[in-house]
Protein backbone atom coordinates (compact mmCIF):
# COMPACT_ATOMS: atom_id res chain seq x y z
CA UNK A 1 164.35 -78.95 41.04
CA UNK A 2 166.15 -82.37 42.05
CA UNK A 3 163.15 -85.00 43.21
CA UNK A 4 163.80 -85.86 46.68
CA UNK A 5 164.35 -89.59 47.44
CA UNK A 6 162.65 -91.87 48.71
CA UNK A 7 163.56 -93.38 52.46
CA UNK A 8 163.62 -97.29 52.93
CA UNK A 9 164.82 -99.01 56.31
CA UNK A 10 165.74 -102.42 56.11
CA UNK A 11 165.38 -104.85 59.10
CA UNK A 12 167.35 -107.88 59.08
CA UNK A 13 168.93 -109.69 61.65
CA UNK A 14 171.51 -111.55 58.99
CA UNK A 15 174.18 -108.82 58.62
CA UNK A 16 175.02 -110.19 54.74
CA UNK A 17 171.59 -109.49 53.69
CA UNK A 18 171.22 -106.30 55.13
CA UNK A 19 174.34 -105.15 53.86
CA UNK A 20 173.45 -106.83 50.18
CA UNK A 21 169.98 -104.97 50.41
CA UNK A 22 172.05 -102.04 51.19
CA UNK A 23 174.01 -102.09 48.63
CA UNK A 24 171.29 -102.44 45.78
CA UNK A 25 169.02 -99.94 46.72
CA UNK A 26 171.19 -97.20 48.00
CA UNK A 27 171.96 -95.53 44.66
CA UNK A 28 168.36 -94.73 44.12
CA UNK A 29 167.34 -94.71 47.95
CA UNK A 30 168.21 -93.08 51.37
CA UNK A 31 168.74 -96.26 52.68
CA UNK A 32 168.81 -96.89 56.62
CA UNK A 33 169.87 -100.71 57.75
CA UNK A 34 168.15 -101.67 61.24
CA UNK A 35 169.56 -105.30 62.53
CA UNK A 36 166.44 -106.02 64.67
CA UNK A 37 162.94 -104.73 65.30
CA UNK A 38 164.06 -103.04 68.65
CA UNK A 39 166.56 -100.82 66.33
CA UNK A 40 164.19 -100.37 64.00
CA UNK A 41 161.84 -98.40 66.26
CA UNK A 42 164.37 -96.26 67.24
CA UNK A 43 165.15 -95.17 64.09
CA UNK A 44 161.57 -94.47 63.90
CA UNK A 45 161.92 -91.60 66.67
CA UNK A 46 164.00 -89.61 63.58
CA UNK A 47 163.08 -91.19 60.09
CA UNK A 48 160.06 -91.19 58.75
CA UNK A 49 160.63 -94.01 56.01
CA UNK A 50 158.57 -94.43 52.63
CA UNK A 51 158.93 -98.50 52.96
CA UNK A 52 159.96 -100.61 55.37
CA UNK A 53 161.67 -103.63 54.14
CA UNK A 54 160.80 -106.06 57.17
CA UNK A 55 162.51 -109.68 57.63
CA UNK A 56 160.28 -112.35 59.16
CA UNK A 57 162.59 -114.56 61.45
CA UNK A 58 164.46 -112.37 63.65
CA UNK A 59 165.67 -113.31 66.98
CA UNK A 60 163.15 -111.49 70.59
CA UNK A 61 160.64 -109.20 67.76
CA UNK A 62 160.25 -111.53 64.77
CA UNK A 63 158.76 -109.52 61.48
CA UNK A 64 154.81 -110.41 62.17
CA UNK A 65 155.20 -109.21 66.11
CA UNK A 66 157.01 -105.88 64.41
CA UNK A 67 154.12 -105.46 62.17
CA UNK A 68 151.75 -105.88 64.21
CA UNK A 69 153.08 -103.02 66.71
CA UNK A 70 153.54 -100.92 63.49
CA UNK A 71 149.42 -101.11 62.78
CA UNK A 72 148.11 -100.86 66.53
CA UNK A 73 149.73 -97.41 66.83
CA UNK A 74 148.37 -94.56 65.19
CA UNK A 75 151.73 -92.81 64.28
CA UNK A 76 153.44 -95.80 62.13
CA UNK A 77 150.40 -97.48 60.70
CA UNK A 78 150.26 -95.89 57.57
CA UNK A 79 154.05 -96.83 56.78
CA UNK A 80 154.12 -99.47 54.32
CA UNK A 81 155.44 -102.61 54.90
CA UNK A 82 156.92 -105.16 52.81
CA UNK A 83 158.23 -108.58 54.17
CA UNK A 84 161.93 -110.60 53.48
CA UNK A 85 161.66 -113.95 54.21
CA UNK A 86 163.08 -117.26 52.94
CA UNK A 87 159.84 -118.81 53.15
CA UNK A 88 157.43 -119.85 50.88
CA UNK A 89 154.57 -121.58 51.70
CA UNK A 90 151.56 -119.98 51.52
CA UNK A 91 150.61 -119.94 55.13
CA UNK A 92 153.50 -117.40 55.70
CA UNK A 93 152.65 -114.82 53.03
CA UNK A 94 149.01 -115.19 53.88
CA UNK A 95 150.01 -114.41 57.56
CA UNK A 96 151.94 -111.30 56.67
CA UNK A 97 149.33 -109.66 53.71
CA UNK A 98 146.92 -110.23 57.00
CA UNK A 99 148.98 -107.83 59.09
CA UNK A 100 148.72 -105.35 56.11
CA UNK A 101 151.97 -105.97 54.24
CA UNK A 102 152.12 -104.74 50.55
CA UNK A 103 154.15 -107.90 49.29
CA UNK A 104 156.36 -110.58 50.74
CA UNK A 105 160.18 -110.52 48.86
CA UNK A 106 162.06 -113.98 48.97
CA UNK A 107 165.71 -114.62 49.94
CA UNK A 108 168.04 -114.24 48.08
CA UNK A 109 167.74 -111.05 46.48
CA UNK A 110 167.27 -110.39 42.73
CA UNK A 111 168.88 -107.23 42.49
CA UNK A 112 166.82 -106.30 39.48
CA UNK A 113 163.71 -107.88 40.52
CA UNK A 114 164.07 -106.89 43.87
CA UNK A 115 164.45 -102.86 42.37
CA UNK A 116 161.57 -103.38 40.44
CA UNK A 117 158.76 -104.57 42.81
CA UNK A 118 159.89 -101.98 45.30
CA UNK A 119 160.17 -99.40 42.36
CA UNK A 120 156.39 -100.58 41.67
CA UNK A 121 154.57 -100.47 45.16
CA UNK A 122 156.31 -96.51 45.85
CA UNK A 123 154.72 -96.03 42.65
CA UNK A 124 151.39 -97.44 43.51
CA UNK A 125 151.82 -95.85 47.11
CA UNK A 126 152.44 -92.57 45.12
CA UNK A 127 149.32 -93.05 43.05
CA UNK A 128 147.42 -93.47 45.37
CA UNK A 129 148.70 -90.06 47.62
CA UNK A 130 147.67 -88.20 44.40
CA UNK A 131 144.48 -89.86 44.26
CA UNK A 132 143.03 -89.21 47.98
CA UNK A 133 144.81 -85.79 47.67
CA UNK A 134 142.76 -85.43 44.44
CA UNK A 135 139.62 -86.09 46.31
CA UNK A 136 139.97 -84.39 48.99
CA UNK A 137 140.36 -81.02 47.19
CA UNK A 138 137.63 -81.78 44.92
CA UNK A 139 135.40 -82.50 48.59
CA UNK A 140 136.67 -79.05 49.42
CA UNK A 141 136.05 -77.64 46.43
CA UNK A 142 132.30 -78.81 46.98
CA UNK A 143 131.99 -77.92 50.16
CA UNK A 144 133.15 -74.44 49.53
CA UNK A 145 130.50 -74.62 46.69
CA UNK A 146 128.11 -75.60 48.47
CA UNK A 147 128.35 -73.41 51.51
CA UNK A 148 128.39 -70.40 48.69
CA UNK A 149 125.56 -71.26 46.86
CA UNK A 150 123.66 -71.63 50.70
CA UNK A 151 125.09 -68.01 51.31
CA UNK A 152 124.17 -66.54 47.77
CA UNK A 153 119.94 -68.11 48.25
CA UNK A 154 120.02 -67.24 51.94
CA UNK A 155 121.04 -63.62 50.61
CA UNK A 156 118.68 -63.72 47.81
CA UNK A 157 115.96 -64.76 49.79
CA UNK A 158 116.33 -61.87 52.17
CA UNK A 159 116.65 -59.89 49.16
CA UNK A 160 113.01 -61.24 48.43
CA UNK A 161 111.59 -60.82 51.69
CA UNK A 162 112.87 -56.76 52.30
CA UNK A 163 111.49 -56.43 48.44
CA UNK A 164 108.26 -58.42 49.30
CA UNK A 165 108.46 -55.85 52.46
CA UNK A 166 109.11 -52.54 50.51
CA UNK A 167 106.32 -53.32 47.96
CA UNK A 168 103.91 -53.78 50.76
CA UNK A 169 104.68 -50.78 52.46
CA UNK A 170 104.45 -48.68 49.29
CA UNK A 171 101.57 -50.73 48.60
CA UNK A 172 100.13 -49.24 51.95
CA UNK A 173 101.18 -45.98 51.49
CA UNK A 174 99.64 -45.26 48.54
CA UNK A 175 96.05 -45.98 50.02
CA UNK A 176 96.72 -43.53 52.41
CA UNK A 177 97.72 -40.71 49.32
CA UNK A 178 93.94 -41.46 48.45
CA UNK A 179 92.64 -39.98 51.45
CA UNK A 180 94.02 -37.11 51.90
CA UNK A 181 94.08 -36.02 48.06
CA UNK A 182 90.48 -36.56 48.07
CA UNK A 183 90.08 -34.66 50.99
CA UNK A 184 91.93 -31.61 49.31
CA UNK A 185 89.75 -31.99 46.35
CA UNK A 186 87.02 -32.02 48.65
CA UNK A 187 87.70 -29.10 50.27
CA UNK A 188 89.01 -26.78 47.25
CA UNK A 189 85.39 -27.73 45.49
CA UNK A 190 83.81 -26.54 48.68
CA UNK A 191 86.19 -23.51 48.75
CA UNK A 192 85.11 -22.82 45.00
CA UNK A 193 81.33 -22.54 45.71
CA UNK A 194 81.34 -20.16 48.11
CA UNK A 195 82.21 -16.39 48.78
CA UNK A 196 82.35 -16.50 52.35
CA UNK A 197 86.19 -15.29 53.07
CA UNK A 198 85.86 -17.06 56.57
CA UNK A 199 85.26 -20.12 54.83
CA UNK A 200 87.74 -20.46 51.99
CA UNK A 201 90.24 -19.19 55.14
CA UNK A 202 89.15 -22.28 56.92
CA UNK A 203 88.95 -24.31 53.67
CA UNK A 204 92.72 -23.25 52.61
CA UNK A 205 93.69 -24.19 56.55
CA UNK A 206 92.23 -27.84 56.01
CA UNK A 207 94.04 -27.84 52.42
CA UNK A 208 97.26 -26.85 53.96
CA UNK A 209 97.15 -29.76 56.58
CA UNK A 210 95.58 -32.18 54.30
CA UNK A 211 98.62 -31.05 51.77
CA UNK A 212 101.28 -31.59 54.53
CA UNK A 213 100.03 -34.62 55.34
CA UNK A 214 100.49 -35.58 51.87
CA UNK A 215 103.60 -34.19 51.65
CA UNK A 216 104.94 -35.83 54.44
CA UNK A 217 104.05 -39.55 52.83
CA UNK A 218 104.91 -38.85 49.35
CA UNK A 219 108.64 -38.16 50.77
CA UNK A 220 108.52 -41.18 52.96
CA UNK A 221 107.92 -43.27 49.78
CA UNK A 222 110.46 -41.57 48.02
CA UNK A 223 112.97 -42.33 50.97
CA UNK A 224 112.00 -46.12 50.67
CA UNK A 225 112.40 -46.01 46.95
CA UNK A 226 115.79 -45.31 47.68
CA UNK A 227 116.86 -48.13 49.58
């Protein structure tokens, strides 16, 4: 798959330079040539450049006024800028990397020079995309973790409780086998001692409640040992 170019407007009010500048970078660039700041921004409304390649001294918008309305907004600040300019002094270029400009490029052109420092900062600008792209799936990736490790205790932790729960209940439960099992013990002794039919009747009646009873809980438990 062919690797899309990379888009550079160039702003120049000298119409030499801007074609020159045209000329070298448009076999490895879509290039787009703006003659003043004002055309500039309306190419803006339907390219959205890589690098702007921004001359200082332009007639009405000079290049630090341009730059300066590029950062204030929120929808061209994080184009990069870098600055043509004839000057030299230090001043200038201190002026401009203030405004957020990448690098200042001095007229006239190196062809090969010129290539290679804007081959450089796309590079660097390219880097970097991979870098904060890089760390924000890695933030995602701990986020994600994190919320599923949160999920996986919260779950284990009710785990814990309804287990705590269950054992208690059993727990309970089984005290209340005692009873009744003693009862029928009770009760079948009793039955065993004497000859009296009315009593063993009334003895087997209290064993076959007592033994319901007991019934009844031993299946409960065995429900809840299920779950």
């Amino acid at each position: 798959m062919m690797k899309k170019r990379k888009t550079i407007i160039i702003v120049d009010d000298n119409n030499a330079n801007l074609v020159s500048c045209k000329n070298i970078l448009k076999a490895y660039y879509e290039v787009f040539p703006a003659p003043s700041a004002a055309k500039m921004f309306d190419l803006l409304d339907h390219v959205e450049p890589d690098l702007i390649l921004l001359d200082v001294e332009m007639p009405d918008i000079n290049g630090y006024e341009a730059a300066k309305m590029l950062k204030d907004g929120d929808e061209f600040k994080g184009i990069p800028i870098i600055f043509l300019t004839a000057k030299s002094d230090a001043t200038s270029e201190m002026e401009g990397l203030n405004l957020g400009a990448l690098d200042y490029i001095h007229k006239p052109f190196v062809s090969t020079l010129l290539l290679r420092r804007i081959e450089l900062h796309l590079s660097l600008i390219e880097y970097q995309k991979s870098l904060e792209e890089r760390k924000n799936s890695i933030e995602k990736l701990l986020e994600l973790k994190t919320i599923e490790v949160m999920q996986r205790k919260a779950a284990e932790a009710e785990a814990q409780k309804a287990l705590s729960a269950k054992d208690e209940l059993l727990s309970r439960m089984s005290e209340e086998i005692v009873t009744p099992l003693g009862d029928i013990i009770g009760i079948l002794t009793a039955a065993k001692d004497t000859n009296d039919p009315k009593r063993i009747s009334e003895c087997l009646e209290k064993v076959n409640s007592k033994s319901s009873r007991l019934l009844a809980i031993v299946n409960d438990m065995l429900d809840i040992s299920k779950k």
